[in-house]
PDB file of N, CA and C in Angstrom:
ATOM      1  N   UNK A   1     -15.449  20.014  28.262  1.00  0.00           N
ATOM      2  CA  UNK A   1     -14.534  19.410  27.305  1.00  0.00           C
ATOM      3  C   UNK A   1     -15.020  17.989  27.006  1.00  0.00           C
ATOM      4  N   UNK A   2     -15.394  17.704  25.592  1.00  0.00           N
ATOM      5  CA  UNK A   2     -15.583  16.487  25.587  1.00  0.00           C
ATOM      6  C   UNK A   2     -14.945  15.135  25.993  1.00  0.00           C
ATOM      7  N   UNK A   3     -15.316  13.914  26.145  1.00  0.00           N
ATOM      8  CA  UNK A   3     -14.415  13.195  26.933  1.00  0.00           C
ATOM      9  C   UNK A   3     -13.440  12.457  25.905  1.00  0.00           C
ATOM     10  N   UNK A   4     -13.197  12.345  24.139  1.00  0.00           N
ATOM     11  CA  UNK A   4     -12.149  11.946  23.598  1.00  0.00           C
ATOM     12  C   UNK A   4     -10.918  13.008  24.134  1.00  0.00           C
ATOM     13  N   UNK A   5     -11.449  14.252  23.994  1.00  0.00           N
ATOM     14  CA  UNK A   5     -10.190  15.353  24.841  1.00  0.00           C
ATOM     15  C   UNK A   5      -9.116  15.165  25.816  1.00  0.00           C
ATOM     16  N   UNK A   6      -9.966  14.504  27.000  1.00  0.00           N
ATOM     17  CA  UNK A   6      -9.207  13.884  27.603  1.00  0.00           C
ATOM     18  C   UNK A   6      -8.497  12.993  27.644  1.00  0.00           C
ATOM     19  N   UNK A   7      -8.620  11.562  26.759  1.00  0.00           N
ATOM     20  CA  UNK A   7      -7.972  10.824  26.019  1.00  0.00           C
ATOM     21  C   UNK A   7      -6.437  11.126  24.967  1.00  0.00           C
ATOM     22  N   UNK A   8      -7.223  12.074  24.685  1.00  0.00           N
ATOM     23  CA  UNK A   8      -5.824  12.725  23.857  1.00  0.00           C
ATOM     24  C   UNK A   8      -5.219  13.673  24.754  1.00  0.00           C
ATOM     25  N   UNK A   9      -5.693  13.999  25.496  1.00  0.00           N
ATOM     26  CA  UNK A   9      -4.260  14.782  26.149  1.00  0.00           C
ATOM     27  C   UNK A   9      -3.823  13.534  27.195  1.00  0.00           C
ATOM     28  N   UNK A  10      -4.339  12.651  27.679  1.00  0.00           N
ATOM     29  CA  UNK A  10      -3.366  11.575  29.175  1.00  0.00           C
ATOM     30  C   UNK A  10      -2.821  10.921  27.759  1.00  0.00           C
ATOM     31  N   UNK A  11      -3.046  10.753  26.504  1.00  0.00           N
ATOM     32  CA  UNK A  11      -2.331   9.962  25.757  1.00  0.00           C
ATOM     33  C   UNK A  11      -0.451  10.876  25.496  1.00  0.00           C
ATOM     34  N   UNK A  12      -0.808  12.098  24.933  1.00  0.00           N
ATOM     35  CA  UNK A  12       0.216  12.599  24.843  1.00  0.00           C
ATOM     36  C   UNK A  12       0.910  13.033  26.140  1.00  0.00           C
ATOM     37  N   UNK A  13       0.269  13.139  27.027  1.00  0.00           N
ATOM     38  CA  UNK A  13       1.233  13.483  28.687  1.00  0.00           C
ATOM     39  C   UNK A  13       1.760  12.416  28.741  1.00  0.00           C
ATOM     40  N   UNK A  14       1.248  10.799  28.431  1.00  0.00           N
ATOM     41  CA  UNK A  14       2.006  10.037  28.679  1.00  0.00           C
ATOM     42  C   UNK A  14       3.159  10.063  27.395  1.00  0.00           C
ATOM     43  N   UNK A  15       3.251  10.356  26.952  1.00  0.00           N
ATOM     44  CA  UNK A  15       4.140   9.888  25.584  1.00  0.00           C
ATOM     45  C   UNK A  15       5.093  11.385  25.668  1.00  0.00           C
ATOM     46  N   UNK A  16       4.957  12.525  26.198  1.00  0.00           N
ATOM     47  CA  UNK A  16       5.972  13.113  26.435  1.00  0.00           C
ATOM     48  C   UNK A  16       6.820  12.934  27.401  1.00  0.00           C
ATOM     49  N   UNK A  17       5.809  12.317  28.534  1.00  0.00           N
ATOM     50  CA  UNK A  17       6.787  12.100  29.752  1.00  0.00           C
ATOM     51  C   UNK A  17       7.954  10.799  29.734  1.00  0.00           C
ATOM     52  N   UNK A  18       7.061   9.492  28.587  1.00  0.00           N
ATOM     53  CA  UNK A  18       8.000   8.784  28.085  1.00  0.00           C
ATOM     54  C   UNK A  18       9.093   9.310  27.031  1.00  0.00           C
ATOM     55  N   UNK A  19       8.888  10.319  26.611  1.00  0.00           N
ATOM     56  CA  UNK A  19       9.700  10.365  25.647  1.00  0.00           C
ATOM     57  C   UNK A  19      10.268  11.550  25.260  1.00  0.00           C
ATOM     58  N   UNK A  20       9.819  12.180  26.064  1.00  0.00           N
ATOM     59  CA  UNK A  20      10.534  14.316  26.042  1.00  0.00           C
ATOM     60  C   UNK A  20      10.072  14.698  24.680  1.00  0.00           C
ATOM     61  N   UNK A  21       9.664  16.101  24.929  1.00  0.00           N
ATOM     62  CA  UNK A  21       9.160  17.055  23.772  1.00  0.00           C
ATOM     63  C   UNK A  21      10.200  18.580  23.776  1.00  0.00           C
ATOM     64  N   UNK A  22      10.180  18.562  22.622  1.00  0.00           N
ATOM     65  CA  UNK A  22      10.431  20.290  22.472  1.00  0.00           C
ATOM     66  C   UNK A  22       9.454  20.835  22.556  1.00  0.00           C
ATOM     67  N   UNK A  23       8.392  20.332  21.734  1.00  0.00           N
ATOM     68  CA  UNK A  23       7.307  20.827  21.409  1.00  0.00           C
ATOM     69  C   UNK A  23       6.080  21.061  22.094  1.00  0.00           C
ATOM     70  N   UNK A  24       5.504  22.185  22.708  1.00  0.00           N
ATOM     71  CA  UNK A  24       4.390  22.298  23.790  1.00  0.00           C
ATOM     72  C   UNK A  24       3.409  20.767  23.595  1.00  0.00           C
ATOM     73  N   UNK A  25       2.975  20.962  24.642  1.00  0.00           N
ATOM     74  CA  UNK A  25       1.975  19.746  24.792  1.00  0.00           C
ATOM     75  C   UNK A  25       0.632  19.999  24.383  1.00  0.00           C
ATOM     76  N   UNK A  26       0.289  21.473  24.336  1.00  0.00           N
ATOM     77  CA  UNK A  26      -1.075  22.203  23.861  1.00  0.00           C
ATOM     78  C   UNK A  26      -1.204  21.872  22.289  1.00  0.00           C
ATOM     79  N   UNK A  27       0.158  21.974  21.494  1.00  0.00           N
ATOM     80  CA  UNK A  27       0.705  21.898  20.058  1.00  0.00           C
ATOM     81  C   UNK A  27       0.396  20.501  19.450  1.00  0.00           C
ATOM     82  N   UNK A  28       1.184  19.603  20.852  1.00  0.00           N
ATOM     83  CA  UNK A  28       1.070  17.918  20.248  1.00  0.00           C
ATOM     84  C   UNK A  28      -0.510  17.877  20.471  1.00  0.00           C
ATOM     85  N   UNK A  29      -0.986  17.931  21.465  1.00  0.00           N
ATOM     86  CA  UNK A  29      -2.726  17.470  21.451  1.00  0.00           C
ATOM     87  C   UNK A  29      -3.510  18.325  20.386  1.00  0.00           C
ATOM     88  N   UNK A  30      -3.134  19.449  19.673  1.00  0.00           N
ATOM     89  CA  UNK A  30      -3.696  19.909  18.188  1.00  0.00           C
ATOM     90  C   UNK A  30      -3.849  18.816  17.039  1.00  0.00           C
ATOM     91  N   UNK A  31      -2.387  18.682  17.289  1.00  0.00           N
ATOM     92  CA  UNK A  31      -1.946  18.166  15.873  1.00  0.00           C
ATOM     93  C   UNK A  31      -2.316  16.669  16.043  1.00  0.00           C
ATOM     94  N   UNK A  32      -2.296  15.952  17.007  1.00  0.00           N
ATOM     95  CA  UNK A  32      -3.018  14.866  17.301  1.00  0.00           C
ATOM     96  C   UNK A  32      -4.514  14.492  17.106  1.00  0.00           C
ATOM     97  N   UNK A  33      -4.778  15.719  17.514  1.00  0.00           N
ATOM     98  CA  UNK A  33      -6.734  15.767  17.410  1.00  0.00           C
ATOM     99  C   UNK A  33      -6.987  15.711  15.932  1.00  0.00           C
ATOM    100  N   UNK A  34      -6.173  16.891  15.244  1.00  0.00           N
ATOM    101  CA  UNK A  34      -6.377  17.107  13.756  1.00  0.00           C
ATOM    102  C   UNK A  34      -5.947  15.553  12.812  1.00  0.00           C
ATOM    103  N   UNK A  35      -5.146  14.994  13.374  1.00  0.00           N
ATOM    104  CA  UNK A  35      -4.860  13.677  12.522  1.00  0.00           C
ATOM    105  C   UNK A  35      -5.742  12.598  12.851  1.00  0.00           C
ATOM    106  N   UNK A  36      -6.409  12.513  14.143  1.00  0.00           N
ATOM    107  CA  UNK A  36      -7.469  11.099  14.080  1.00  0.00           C
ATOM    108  C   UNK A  36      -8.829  11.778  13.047  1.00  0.00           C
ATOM    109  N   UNK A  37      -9.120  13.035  13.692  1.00  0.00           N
ATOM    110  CA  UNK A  37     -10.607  13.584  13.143  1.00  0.00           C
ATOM    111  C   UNK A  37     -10.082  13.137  11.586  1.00  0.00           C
ATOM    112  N   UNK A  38      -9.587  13.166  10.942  1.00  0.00           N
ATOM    113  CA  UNK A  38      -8.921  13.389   9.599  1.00  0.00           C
ATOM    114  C   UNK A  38      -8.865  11.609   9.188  1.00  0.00           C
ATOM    115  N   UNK A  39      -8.410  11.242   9.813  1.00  0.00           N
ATOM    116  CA  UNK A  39      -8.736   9.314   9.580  1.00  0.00           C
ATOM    117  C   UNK A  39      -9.873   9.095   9.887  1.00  0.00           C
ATOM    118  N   UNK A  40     -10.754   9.336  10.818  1.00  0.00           N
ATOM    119  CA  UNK A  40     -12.063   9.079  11.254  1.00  0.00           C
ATOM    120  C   UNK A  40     -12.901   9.601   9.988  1.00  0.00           C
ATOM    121  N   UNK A  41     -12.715  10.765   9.758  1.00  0.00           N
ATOM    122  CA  UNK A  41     -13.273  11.512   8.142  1.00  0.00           C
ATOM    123  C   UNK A  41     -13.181  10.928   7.023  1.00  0.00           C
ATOM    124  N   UNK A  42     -11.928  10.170   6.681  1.00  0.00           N
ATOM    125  CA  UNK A  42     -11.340   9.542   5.595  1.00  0.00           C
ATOM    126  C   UNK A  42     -12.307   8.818   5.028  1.00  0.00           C
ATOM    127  N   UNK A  43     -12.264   8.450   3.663  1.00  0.00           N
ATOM    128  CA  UNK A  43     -12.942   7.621   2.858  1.00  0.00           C
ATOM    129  C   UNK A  43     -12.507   6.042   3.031  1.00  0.00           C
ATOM    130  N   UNK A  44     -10.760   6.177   2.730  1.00  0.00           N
ATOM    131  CA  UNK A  44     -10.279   4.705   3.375  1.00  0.00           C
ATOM    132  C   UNK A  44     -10.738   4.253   4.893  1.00  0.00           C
ATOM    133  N   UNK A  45     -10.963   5.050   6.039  1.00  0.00           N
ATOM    134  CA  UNK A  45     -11.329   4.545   7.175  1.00  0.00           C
ATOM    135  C   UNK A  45     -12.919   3.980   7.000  1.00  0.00           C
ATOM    136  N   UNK A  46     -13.245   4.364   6.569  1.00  0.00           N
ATOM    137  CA  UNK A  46     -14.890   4.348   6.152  1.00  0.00           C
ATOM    138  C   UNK A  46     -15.324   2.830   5.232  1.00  0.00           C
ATOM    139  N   UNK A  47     -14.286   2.793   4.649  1.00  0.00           N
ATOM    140  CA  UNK A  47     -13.983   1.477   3.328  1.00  0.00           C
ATOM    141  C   UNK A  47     -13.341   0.097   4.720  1.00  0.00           C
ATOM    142  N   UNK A  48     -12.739   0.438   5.314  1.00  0.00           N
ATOM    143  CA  UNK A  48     -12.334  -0.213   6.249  1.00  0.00           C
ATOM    144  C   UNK A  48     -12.888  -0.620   7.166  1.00  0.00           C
ATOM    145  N   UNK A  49     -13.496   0.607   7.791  1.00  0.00           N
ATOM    146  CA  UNK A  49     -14.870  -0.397   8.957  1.00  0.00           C
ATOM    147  C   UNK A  49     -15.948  -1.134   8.168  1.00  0.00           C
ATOM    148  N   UNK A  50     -16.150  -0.938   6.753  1.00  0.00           N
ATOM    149  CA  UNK A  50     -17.519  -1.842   6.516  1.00  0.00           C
ATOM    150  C   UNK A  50     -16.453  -3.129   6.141  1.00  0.00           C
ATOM    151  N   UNK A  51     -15.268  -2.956   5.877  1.00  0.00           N
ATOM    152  CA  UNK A  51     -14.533  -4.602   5.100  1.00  0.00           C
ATOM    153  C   UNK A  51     -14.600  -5.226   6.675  1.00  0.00           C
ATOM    154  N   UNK A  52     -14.697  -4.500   7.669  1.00  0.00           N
ATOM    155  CA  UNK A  52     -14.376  -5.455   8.935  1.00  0.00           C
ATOM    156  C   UNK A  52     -15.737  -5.791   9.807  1.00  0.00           C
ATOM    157  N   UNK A  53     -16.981  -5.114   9.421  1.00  0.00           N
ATOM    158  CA  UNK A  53     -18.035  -5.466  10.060  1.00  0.00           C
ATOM    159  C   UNK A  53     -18.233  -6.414   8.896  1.00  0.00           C
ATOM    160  N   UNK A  54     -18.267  -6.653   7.576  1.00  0.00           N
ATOM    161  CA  UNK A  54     -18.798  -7.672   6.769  1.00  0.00           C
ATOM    162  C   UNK A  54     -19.260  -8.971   7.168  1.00  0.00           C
TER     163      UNK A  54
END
């Protein structure tokens, strides 16, 4: 398993245990993974790291 994987799941174990889920924890670390890859992909994220290395 790569090692952001693990990151995202101690991120969401911590944030369910702070904060209770209905929702499986297998479900939140999907939908979590799918929303950074998806900003990391983005054109605005991309526009953003070069305005901040400038």
């Amino acid at each position: 398993m790569p090692l952001h994987k693990d990151f995202i799941r101690k991120a969401v174990n911590d944030a369910v245990k702070k904060h209770g889920s209905s929702v499986p924890e297998e479900e939140i670390e999907k939908i979590l993974a799918s929303a950074i890859y998806s900003i990391f992909n983005s054109r605005d994220f991309e526009n953003y790291i070069k305005e901040i290395v400038k």
